[in-house]
C-alpha atoms as a PDB file:
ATOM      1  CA  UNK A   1     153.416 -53.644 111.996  1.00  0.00           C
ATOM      2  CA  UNK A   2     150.913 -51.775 110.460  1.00  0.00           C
ATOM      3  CA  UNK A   3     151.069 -48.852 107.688  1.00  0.00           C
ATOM      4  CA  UNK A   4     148.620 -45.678 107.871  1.00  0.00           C
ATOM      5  CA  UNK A   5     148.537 -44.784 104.399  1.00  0.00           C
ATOM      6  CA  UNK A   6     149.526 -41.483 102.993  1.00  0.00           C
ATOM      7  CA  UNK A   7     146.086 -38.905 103.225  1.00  0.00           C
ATOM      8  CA  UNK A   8     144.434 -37.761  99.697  1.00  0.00           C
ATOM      9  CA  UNK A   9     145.007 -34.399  98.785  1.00  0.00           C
ATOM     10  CA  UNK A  10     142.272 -32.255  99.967  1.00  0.00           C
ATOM     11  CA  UNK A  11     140.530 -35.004 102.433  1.00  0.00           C
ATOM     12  CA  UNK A  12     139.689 -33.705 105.334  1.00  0.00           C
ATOM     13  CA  UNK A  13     141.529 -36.621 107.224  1.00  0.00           C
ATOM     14  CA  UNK A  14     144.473 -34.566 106.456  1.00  0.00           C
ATOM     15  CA  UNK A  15     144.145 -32.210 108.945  1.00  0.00           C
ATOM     16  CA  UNK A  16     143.817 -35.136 111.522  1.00  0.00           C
ATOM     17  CA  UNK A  17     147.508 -36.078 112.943  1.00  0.00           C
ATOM     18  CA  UNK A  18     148.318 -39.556 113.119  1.00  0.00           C
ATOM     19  CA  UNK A  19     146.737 -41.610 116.147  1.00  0.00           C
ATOM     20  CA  UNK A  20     150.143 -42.373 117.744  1.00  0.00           C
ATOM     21  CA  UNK A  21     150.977 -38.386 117.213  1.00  0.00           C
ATOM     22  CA  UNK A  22     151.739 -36.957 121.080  1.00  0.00           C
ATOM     23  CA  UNK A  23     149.403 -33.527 122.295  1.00  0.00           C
ATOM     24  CA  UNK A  24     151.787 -31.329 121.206  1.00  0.00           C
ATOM     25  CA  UNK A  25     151.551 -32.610 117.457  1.00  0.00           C
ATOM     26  CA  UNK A  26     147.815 -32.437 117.735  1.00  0.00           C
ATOM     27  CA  UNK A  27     147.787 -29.264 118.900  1.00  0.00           C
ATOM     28  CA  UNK A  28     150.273 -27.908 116.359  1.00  0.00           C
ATOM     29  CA  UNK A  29     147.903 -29.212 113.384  1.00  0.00           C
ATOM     30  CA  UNK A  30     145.021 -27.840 115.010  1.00  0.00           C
ATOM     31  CA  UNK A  31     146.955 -24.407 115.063  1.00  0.00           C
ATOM     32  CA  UNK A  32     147.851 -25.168 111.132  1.00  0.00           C
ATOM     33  CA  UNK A  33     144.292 -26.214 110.254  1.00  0.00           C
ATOM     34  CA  UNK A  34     142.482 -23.042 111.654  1.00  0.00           C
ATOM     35  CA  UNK A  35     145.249 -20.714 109.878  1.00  0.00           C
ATOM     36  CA  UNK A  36     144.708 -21.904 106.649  1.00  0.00           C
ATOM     37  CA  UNK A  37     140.732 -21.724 107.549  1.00  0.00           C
ATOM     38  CA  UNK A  38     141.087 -18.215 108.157  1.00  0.00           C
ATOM     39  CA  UNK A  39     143.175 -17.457 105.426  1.00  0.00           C
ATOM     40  CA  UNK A  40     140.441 -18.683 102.935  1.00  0.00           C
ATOM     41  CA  UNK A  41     137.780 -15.913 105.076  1.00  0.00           C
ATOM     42  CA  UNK A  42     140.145 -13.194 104.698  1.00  0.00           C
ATOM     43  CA  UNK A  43     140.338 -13.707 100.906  1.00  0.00           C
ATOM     44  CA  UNK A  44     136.215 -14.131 100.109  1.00  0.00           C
ATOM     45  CA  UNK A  45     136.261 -10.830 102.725  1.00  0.00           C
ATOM     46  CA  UNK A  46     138.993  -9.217 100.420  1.00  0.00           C
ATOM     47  CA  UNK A  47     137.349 -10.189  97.542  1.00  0.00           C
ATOM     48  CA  UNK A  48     133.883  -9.156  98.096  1.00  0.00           C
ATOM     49  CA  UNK A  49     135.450  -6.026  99.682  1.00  0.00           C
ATOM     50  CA  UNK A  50     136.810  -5.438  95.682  1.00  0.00           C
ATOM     51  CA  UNK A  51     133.706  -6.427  93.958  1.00  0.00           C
ATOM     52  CA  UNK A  52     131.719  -3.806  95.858  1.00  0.00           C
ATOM     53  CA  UNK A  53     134.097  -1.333  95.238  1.00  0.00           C
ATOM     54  CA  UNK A  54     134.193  -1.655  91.661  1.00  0.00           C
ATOM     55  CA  UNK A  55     131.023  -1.655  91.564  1.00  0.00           C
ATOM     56  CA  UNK A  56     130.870   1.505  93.187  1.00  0.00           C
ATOM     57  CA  UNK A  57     133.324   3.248  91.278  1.00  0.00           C
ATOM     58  CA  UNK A  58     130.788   4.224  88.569  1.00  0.00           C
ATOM     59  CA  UNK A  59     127.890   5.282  90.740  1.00  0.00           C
ATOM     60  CA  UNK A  60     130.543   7.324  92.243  1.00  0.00           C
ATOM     61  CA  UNK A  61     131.197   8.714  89.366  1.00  0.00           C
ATOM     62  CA  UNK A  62     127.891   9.456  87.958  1.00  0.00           C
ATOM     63  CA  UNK A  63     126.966  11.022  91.106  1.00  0.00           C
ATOM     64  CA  UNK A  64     129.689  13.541  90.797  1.00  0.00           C
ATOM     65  CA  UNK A  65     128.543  14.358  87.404  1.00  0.00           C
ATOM     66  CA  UNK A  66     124.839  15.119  87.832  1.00  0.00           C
ATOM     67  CA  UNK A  67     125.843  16.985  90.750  1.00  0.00           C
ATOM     68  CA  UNK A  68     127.648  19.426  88.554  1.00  0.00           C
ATOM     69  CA  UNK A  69     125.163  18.945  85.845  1.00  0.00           C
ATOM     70  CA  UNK A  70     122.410  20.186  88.000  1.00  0.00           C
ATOM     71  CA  UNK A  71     123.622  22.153  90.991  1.00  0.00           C
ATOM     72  CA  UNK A  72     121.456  24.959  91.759  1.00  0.00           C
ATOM     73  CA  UNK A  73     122.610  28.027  91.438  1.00  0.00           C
ATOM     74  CA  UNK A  74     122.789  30.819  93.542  1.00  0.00           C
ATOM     75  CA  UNK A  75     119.774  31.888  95.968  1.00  0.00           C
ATOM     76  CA  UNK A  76     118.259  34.703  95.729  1.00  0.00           C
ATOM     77  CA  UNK A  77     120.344  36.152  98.826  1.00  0.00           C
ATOM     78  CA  UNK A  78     123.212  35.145  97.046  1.00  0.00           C
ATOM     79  CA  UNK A  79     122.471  37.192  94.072  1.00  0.00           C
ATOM     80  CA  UNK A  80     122.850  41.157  93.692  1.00  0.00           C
ATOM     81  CA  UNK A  81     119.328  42.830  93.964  1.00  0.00           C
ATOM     82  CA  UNK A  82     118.484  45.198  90.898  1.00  0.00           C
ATOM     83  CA  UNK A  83     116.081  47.257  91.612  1.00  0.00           C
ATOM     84  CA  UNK A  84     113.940  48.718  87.927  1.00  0.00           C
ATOM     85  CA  UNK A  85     113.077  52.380  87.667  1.00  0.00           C
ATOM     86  CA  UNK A  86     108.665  52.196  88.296  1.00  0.00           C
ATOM     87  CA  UNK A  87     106.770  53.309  85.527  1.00  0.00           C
ATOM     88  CA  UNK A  88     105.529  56.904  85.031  1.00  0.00           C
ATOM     89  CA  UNK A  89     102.243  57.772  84.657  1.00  0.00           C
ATOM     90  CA  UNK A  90     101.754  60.359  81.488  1.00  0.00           C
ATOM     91  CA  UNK A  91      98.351  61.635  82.141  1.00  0.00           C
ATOM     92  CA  UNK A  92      96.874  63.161  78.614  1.00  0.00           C
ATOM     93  CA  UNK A  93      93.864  65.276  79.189  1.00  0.00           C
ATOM     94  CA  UNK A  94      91.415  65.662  75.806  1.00  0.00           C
ATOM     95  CA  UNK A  95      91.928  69.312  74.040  1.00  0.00           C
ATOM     96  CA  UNK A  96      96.161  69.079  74.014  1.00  0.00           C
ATOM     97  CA  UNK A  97      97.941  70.662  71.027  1.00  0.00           C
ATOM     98  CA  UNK A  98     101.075  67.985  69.634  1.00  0.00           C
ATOM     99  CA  UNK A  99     103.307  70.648  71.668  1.00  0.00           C
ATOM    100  CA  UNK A 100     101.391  70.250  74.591  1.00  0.00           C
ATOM    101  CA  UNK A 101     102.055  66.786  74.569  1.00  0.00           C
ATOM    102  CA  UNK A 102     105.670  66.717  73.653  1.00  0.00           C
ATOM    103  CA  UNK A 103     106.046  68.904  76.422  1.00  0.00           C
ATOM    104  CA  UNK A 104     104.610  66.389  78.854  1.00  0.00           C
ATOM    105  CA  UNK A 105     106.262  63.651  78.020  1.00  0.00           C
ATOM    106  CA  UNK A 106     109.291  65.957  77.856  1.00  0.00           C
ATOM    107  CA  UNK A 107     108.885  66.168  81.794  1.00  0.00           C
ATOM    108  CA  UNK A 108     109.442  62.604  82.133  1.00  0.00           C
ATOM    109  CA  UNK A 109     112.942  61.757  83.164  1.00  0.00           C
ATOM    110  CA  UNK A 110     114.737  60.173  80.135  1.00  0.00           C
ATOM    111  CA  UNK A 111     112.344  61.570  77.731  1.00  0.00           C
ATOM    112  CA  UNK A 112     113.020  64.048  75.089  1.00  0.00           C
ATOM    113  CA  UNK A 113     110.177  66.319  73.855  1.00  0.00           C
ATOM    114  CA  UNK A 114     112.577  66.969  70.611  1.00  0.00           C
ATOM    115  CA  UNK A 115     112.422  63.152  69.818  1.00  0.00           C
ATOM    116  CA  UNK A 116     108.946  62.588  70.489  1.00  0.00           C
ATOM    117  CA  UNK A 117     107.831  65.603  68.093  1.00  0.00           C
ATOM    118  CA  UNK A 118     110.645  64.506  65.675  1.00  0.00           C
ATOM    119  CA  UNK A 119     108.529  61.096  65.835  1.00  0.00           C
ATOM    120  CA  UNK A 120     105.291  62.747  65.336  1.00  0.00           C
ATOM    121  CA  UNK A 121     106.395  64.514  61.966  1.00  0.00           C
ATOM    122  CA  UNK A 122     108.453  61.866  60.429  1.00  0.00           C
ATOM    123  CA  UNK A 123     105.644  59.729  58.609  1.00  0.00           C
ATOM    124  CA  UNK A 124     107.077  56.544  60.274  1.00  0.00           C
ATOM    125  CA  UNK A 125     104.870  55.432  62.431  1.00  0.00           C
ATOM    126  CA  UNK A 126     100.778  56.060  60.983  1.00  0.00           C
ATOM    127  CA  UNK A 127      97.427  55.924  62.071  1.00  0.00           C
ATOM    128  CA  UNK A 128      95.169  53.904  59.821  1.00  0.00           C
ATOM    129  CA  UNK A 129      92.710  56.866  59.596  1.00  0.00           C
ATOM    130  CA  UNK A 130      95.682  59.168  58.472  1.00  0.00           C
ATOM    131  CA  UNK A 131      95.381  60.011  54.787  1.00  0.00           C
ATOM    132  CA  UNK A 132      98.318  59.155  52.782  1.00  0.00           C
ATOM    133  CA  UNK A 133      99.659  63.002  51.858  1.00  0.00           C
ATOM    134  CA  UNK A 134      99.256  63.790  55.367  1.00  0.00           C
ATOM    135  CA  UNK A 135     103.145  63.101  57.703  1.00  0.00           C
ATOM    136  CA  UNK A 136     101.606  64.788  61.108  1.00  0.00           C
ATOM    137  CA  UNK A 137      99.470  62.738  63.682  1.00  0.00           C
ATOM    138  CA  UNK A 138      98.036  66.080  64.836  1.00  0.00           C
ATOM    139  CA  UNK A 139      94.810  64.668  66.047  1.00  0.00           C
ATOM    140  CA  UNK A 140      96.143  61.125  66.597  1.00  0.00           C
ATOM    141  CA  UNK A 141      97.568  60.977  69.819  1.00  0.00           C
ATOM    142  CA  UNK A 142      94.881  59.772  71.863  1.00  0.00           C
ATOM    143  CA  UNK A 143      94.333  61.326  74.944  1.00  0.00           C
ATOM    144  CA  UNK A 144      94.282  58.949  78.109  1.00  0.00           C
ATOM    145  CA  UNK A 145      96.510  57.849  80.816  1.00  0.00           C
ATOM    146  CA  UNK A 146      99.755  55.777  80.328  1.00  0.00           C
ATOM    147  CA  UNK A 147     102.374  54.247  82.191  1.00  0.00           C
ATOM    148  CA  UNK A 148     105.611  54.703  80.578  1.00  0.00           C
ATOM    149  CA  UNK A 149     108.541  52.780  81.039  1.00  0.00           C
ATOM    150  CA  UNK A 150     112.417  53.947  82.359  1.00  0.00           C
ATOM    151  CA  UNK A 151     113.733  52.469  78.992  1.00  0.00           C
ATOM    152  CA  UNK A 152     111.085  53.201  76.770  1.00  0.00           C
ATOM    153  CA  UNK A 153     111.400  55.386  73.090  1.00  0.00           C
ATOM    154  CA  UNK A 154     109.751  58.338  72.260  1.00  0.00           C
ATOM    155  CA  UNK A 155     108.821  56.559  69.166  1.00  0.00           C
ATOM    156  CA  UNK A 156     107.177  53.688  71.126  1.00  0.00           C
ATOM    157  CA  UNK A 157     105.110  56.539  73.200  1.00  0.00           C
ATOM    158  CA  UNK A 158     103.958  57.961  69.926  1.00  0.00           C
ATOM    159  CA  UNK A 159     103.228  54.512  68.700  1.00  0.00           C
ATOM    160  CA  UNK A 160     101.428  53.376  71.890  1.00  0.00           C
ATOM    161  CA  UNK A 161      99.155  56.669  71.494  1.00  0.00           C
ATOM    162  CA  UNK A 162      98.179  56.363  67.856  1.00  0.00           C
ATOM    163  CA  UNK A 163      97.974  52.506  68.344  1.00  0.00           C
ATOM    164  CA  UNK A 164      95.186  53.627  70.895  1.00  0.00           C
ATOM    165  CA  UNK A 165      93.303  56.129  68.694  1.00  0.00           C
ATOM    166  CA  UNK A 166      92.992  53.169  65.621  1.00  0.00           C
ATOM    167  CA  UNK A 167      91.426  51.309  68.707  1.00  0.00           C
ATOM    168  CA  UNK A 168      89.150  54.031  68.949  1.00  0.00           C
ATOM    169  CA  UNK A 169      88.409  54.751  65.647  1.00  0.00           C
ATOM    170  CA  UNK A 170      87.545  50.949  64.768  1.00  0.00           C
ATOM    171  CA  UNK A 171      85.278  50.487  67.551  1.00  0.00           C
ATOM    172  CA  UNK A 172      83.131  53.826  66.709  1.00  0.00           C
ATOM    173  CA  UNK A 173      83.440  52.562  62.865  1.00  0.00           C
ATOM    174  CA  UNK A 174      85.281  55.913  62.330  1.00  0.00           C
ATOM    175  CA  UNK A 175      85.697  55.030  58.729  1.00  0.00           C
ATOM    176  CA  UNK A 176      81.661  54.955  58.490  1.00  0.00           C
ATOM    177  CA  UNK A 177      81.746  58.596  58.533  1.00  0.00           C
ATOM    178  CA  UNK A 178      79.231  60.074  55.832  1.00  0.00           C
ATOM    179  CA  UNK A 179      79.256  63.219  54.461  1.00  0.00           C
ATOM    180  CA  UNK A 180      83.120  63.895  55.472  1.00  0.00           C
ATOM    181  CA  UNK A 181      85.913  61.985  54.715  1.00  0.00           C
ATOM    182  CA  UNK A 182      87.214  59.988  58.214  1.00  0.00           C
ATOM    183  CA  UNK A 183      89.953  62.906  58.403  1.00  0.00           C
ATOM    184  CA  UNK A 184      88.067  65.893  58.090  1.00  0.00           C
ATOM    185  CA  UNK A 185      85.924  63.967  60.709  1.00  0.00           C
ATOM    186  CA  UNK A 186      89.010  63.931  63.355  1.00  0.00           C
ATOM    187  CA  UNK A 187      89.253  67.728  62.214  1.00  0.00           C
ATOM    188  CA  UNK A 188      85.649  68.960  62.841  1.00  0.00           C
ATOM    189  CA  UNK A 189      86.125  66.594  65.851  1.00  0.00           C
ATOM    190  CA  UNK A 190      89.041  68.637  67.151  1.00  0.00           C
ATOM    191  CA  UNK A 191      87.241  71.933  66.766  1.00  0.00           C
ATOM    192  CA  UNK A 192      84.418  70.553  68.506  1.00  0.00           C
ATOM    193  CA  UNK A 193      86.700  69.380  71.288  1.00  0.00           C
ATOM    194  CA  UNK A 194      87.721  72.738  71.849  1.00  0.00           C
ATOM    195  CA  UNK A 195      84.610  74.309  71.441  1.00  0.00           C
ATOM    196  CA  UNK A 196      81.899  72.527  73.655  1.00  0.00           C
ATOM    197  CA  UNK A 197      82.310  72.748  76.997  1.00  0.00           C
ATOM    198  CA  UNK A 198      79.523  70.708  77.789  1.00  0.00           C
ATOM    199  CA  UNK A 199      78.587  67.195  76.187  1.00  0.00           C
ATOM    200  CA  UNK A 200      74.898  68.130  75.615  1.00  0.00           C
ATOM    201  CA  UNK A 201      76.278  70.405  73.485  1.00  0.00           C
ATOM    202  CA  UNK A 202      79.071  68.852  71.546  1.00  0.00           C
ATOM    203  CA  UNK A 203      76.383  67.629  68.634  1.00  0.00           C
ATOM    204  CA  UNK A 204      74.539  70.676  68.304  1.00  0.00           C
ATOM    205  CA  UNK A 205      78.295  72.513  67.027  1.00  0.00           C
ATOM    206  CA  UNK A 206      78.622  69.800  65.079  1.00  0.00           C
ATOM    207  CA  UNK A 207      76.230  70.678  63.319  1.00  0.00           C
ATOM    208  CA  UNK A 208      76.289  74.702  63.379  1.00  0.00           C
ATOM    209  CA  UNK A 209      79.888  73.015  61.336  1.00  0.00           C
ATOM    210  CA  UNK A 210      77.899  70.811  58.881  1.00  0.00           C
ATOM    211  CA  UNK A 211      75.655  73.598  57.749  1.00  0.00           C
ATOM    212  CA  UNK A 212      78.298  76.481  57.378  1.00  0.00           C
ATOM    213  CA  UNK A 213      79.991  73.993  55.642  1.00  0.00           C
ATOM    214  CA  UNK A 214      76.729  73.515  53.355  1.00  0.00           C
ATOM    215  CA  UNK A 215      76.424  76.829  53.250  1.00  0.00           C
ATOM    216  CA  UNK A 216      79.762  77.604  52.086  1.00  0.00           C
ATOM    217  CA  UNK A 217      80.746  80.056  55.293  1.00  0.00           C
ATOM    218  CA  UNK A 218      83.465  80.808  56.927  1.00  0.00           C
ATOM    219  CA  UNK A 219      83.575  79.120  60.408  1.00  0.00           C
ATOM    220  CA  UNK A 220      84.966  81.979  62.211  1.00  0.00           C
ATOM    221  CA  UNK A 221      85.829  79.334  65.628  1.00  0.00           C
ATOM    222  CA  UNK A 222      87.956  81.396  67.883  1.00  0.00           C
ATOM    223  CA  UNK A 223      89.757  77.765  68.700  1.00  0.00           C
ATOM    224  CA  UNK A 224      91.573  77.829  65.414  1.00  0.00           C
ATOM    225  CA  UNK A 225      92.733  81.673  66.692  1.00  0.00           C
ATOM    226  CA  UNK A 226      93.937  79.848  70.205  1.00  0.00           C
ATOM    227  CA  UNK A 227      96.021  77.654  67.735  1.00  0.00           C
ATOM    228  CA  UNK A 228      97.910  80.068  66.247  1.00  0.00           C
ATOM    229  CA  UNK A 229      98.543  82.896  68.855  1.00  0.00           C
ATOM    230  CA  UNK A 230      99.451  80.166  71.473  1.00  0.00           C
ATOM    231  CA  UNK A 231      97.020  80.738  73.614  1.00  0.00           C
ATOM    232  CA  UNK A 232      93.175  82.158  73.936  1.00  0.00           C
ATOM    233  CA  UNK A 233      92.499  85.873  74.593  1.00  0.00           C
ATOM    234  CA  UNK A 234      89.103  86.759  76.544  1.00  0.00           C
ATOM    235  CA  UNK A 235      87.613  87.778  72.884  1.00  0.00           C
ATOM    236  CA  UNK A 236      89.345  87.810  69.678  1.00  0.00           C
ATOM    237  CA  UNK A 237      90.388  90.937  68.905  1.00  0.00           C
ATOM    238  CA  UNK A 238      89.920  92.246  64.725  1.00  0.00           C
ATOM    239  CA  UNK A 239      93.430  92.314  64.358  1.00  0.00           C
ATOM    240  CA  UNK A 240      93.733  88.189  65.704  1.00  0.00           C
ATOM    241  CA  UNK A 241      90.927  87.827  62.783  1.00  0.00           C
ATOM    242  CA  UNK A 242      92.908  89.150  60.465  1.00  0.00           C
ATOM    243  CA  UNK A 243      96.206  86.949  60.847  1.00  0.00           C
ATOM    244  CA  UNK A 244      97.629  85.602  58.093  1.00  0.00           C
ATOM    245  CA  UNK A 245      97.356  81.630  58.819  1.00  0.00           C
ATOM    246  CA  UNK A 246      95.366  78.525  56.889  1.00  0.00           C
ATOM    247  CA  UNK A 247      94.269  77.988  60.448  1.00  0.00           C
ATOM    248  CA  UNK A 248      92.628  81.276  60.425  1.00  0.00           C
ATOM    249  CA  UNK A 249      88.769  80.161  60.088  1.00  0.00           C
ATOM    250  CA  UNK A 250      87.903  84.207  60.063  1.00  0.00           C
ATOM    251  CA  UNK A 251      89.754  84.153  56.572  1.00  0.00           C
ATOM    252  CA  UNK A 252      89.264  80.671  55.330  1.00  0.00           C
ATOM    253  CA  UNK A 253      87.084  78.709  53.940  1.00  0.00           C
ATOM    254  CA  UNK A 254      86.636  75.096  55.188  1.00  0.00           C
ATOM    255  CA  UNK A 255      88.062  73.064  57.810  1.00  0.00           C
ATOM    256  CA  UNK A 256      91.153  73.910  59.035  1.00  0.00           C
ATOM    257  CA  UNK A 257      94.177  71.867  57.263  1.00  0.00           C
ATOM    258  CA  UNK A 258      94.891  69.373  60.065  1.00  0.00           C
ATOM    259  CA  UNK A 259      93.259  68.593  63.586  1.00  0.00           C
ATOM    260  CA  UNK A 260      94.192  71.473  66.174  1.00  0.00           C
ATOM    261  CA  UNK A 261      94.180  69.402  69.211  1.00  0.00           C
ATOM    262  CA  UNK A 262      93.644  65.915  70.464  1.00  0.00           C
ATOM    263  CA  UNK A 263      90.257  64.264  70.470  1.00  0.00           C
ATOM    264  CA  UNK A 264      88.121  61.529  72.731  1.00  0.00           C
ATOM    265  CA  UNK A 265      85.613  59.430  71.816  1.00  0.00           C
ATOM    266  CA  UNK A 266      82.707  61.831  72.042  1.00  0.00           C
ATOM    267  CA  UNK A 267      84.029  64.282  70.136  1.00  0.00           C
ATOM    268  CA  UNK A 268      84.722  61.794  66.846  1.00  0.00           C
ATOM    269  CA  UNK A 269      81.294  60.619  67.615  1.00  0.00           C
ATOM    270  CA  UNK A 270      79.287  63.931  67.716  1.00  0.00           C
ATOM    271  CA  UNK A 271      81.440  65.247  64.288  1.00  0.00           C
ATOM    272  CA  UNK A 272      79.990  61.763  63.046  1.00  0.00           C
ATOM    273  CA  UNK A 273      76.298  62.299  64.180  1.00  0.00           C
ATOM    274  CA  UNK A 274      75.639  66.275  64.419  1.00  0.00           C
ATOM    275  CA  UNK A 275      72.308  66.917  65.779  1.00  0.00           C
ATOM    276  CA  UNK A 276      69.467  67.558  62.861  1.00  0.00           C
ATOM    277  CA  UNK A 277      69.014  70.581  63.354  1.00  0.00           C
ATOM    278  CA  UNK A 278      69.483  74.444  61.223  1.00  0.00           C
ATOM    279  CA  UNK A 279      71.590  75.882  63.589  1.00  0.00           C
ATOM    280  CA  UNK A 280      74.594  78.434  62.038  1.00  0.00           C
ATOM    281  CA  UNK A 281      75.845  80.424  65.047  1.00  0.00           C
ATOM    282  CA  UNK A 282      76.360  79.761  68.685  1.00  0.00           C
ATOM    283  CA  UNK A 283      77.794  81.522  71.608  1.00  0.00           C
ATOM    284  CA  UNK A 284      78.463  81.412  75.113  1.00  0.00           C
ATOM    285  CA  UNK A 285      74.969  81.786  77.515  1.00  0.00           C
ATOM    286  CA  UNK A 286      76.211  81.164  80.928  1.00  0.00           C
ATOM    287  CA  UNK A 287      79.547  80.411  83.243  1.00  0.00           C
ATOM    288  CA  UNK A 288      78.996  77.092  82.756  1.00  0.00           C
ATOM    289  CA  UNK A 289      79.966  76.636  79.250  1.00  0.00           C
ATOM    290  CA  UNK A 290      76.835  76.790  77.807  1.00  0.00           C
ATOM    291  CA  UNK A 291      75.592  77.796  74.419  1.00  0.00           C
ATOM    292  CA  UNK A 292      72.730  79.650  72.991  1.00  0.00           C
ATOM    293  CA  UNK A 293      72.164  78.453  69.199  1.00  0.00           C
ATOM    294  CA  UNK A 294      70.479  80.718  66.406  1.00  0.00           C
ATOM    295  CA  UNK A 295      69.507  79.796  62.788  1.00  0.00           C
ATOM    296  CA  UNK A 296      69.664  83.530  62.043  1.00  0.00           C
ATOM    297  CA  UNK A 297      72.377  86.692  61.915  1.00  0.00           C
ATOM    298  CA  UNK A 298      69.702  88.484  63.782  1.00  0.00           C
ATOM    299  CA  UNK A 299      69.026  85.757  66.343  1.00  0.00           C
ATOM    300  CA  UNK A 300      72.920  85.478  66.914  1.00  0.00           C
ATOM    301  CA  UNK A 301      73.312  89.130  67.796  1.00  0.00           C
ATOM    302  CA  UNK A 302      70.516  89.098  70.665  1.00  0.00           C
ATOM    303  CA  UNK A 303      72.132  85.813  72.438  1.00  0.00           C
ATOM    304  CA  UNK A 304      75.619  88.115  72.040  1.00  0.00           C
ATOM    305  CA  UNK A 305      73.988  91.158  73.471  1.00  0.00           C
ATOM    306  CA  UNK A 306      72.585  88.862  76.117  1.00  0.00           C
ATOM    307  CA  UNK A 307      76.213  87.239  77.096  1.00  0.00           C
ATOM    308  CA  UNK A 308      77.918  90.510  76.884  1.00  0.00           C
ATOM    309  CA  UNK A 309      75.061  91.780  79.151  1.00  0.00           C
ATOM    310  CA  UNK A 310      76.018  88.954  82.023  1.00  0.00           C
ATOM    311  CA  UNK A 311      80.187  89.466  81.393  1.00  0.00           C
ATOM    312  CA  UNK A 312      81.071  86.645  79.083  1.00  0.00           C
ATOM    313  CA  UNK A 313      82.344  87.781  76.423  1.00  0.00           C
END
């Protein structure tokens, strides 16, 4: 008789039944063989299954946090719209008194005229051409156009406007000025202003100024009069030459103490470079503005017969 010996442990013979084994015990180990075979594929499946998901965990994870980290906000539908008050334009024409121009930018909404003038007198805020005894910037407030802000100060208005005359002055070379001190230059520059209606004639008064000046005469400009009454009359009358007032250039000697008005460019330019000429008296020779200039008294009183004559005066 002969003896099949026992099968090594994990030889494949073992899944073989024995050769005298009937179908039913071959089928049975078959059955046995391909259950184990798919138990050992359902583990390397479960087990790869857990590898990738630990391996996913942290991605996961990291994911989530940059997501947070970096989310956009919200769009710009999302958000509230604000909408910002537009700028105001503060148009400055030359020849305005410091009143005058508080009361402009007293129109704007927001803006007190108080304040501003409050800012004007303090001695805070200074023009470079302002002397050091002087606290007003009569004179320095520039006269142009700005755009002025919902939320700006008075004081950054008055800043914005003296920041622009220093412009002024430095390109002209203001402090250059010979003969007058850059301050009486903004003065006679502020009388000029008011006086000449037309450039051509702007130097010429400049320097019917210069030689009075020389000459140790009183001005007599009826501007200075405008200044203190408020306001110009058709003709001064004897009794506005007589007011009491260091603006008063009927009583006066000199310039007057501080500018009367603001100034532009041409102005600070003709008090710098008066024409050469002897003129001491002007007045008015036509509707236009005009002037007729005389080196003499006698001179001076035909051109006033002349523009009485035609209604000017």
């Amino acid at each position: 008789m002969s003896v099949t010996p026992p099968p090594r442990r994990g030889d494949p013979s073992s899944y073989r039944a024995p050769v005298s084994a009937t179908r039913s015990e071959l089928q049975a180990a078959h059955s046995r063989s391909s259950s184990r075979l798919r138990g050992d594929r359902r583990g390397r499946t479960l087990l790869a299954l857990l590898i990738v998901v630990v391996l996913l965990i942290p991605l996961a994870v990291g994911a989530l946090w940059l997501y947070h980290k970096v989310r956009p906000g919200p769009s710009a539908s999302d958000t509230p719209s604000v909408t910002l008050a537009p700028d105001v334009t503060l148009l400055l024409p030359p020849g305005l008194t410091t009143a005058e121009i508080a009361a402009r930018v007293g129109e704007i909404p927001g803006k007190d005229a108080a304040k501003f003038l409050a800012a004007v007198t303090s001695g805070t805020i200074r023009s470079r051409y302002q002397p050091a005894d002087v606290t007003s910037l009569d004179g320095f407030l520039f006269p142009d156009t700005y755009f002025i802000g919902a939320t700006e100060s008075e004081e950054s208005i008055v800043r914005r406007l003296v920041d622009r005359f220093d412009e002024i002055g430095d390109k002209i070379n203001l402090g250059s000025a010979t003969k007058m001190t850059p301050y009486q230059t903004v003065i006679a520059a502020s009388l000029i202003q008011k006086e000449a209606k037309l450039a051509e004639d702007a130097p010429l008064i400049s320097a019917v100024i210069r030689n009075r000046l020389a000459d140790e005469m009183l001005l007599q400009i009826d501007a200075t009069l405008c200044l203190i009454k408020g306001g110009c009359p058709p003709s001064p009358t004897n009794a506005d030459k007589e007011i009491d007032s260091p603006y008063n250039t009927y009583k006066n000697l000199g310039l007057p103490p501080t500018p009367i008005c603001s100034v532009t460019e041409a102005s600070l330019l003709a008090a710098m470079n008066p024409s050469d000429v002897k003129y001491k008296f002007y007045v008015l020779s036509d509707s236009s503005g005009k002037h007729a200039f005389a080196t003499t008294l006698a001179e001076h009183d035909r051109n006033v017969a002349a523009a009485r004559a035609k209604g000017l005066l």
